[in-house]
N, C-alpha and C. Protein backbone atom coordinates (compact mmCIF):
# COMPACT_ATOMS: atom_id res chain seq x y z
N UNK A 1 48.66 37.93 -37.12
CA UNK A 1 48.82 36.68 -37.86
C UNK A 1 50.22 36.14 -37.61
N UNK A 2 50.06 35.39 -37.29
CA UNK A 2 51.42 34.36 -36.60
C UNK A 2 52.09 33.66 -38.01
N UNK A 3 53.52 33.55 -37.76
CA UNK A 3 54.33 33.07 -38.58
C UNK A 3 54.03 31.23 -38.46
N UNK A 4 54.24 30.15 -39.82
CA UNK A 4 54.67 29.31 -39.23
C UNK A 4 55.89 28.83 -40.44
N UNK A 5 56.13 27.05 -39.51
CA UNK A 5 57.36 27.23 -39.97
C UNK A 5 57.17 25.16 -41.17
N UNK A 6 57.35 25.61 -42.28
CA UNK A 6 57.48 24.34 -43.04
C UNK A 6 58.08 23.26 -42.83
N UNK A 7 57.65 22.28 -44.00
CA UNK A 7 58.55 20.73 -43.80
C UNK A 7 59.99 21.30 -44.39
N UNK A 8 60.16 22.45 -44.75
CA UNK A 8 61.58 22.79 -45.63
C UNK A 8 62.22 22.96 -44.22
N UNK A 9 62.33 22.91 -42.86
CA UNK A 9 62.75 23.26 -41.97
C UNK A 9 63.72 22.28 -41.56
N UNK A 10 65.16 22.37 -40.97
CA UNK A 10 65.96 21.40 -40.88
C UNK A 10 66.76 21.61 -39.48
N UNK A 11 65.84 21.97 -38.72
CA UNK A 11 65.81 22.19 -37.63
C UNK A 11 66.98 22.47 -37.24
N UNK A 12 68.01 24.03 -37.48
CA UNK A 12 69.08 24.26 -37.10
C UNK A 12 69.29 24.68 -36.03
N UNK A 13 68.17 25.63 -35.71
CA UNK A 13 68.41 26.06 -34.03
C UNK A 13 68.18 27.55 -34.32
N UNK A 14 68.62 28.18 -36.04
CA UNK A 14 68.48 29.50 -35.83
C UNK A 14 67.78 30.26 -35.22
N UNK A 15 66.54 30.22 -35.64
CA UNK A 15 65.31 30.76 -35.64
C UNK A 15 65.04 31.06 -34.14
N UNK A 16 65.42 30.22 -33.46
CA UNK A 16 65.28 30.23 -31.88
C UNK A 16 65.87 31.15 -31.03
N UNK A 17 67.31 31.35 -31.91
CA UNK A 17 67.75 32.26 -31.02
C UNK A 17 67.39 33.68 -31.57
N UNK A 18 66.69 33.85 -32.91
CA UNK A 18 66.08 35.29 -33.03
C UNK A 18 65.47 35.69 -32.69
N UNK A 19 64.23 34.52 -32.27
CA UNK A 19 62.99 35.03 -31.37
C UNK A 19 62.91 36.00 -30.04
N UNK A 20 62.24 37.25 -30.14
CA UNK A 20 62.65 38.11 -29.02
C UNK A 20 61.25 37.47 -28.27
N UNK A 21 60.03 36.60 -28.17
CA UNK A 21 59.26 36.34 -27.66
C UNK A 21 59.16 34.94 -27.10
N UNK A 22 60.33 34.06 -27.70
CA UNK A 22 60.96 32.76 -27.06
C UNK A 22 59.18 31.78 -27.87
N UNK A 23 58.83 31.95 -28.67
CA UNK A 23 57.29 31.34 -29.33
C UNK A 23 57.97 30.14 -30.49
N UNK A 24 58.91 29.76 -30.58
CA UNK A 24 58.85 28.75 -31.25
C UNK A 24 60.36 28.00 -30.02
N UNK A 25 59.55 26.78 -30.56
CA UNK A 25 59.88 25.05 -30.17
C UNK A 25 60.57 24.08 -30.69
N UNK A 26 61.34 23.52 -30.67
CA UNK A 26 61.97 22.37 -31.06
C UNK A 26 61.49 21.07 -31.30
N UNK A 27 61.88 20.27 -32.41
CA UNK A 27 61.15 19.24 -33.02
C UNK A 27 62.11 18.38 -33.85
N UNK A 28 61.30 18.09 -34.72
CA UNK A 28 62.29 17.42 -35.57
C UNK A 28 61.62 18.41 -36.66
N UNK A 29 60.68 19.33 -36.60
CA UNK A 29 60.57 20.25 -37.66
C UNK A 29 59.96 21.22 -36.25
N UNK A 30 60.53 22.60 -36.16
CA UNK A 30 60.13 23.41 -35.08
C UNK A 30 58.43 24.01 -35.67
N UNK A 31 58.00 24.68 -34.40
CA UNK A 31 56.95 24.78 -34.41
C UNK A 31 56.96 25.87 -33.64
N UNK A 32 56.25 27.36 -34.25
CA UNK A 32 55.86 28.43 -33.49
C UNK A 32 54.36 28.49 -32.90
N UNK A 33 54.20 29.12 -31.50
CA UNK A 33 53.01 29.32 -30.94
C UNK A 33 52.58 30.04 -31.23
N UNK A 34 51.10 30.47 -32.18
CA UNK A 34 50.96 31.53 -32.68
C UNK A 34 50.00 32.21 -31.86
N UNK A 35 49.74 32.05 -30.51
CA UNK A 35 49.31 32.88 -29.11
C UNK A 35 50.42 33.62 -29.01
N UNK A 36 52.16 33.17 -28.88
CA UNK A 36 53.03 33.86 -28.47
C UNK A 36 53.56 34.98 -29.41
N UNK A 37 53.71 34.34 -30.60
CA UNK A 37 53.97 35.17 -31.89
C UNK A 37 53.71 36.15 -31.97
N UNK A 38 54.81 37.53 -32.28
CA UNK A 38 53.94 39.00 -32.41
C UNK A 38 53.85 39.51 -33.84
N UNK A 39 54.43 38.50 -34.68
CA UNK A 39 54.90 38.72 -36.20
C UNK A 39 55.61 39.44 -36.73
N UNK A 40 56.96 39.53 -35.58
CA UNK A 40 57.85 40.18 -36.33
C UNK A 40 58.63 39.75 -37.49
N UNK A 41 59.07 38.87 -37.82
CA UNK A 41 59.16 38.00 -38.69
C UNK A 41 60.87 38.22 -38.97
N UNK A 42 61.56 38.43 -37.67
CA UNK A 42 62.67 37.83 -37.66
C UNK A 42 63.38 36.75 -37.78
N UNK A 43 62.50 35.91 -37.38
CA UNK A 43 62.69 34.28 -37.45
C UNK A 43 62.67 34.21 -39.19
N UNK A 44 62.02 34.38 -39.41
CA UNK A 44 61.83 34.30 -41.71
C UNK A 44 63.11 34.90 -41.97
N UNK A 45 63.78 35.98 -41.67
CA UNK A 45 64.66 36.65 -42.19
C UNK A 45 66.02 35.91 -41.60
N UNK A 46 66.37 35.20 -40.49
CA UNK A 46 67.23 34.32 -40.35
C UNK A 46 67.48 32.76 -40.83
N UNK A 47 66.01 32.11 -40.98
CA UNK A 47 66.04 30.98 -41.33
C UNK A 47 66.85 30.81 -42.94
N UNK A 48 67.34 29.92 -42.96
CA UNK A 48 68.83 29.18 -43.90
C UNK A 48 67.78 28.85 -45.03
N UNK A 49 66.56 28.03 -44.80
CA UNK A 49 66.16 27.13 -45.67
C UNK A 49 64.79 27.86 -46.24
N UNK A 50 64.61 28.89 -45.90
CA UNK A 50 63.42 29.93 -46.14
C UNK A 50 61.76 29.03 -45.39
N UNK A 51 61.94 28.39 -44.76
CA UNK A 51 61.08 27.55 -44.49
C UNK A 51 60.01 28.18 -43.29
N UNK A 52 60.31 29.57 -42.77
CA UNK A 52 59.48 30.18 -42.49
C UNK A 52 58.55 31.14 -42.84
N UNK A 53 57.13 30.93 -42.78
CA UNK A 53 56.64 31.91 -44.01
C UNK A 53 54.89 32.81 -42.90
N UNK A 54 54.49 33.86 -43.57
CA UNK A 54 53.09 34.16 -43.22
C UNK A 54 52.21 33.19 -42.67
N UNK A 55 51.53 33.11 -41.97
CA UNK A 55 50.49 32.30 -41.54
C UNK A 55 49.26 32.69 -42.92
């Protein structure tokens, strides 16, 4: 089950560089691939705005 990522998202950039599977994207609100996603859920534990959550 793939992570995704909310409208609480303020698109800092963190999240991107935690990803060890490079599965999320840039936006004006980012967006993870949840084909790529392995659910480690590093990205949740770095994000600022908690705006990443469980699928």
């Amino acid at each position: 089950m793939a992570y995704v990522i909310t409208e609480d998202c303020i698109a800092c950039g963190t999240c991107i560089d935690e990803c060890p599977v490079e599965a999320i994207s840039e936006g004006d609100i980012y967006k993870i691939d949840p084909e790529i996603c392995t659910d480690c859920g590093t990205c949740a534990d770095a994000c600022p705005t908690e705006a990443i959550k469980p699928a």
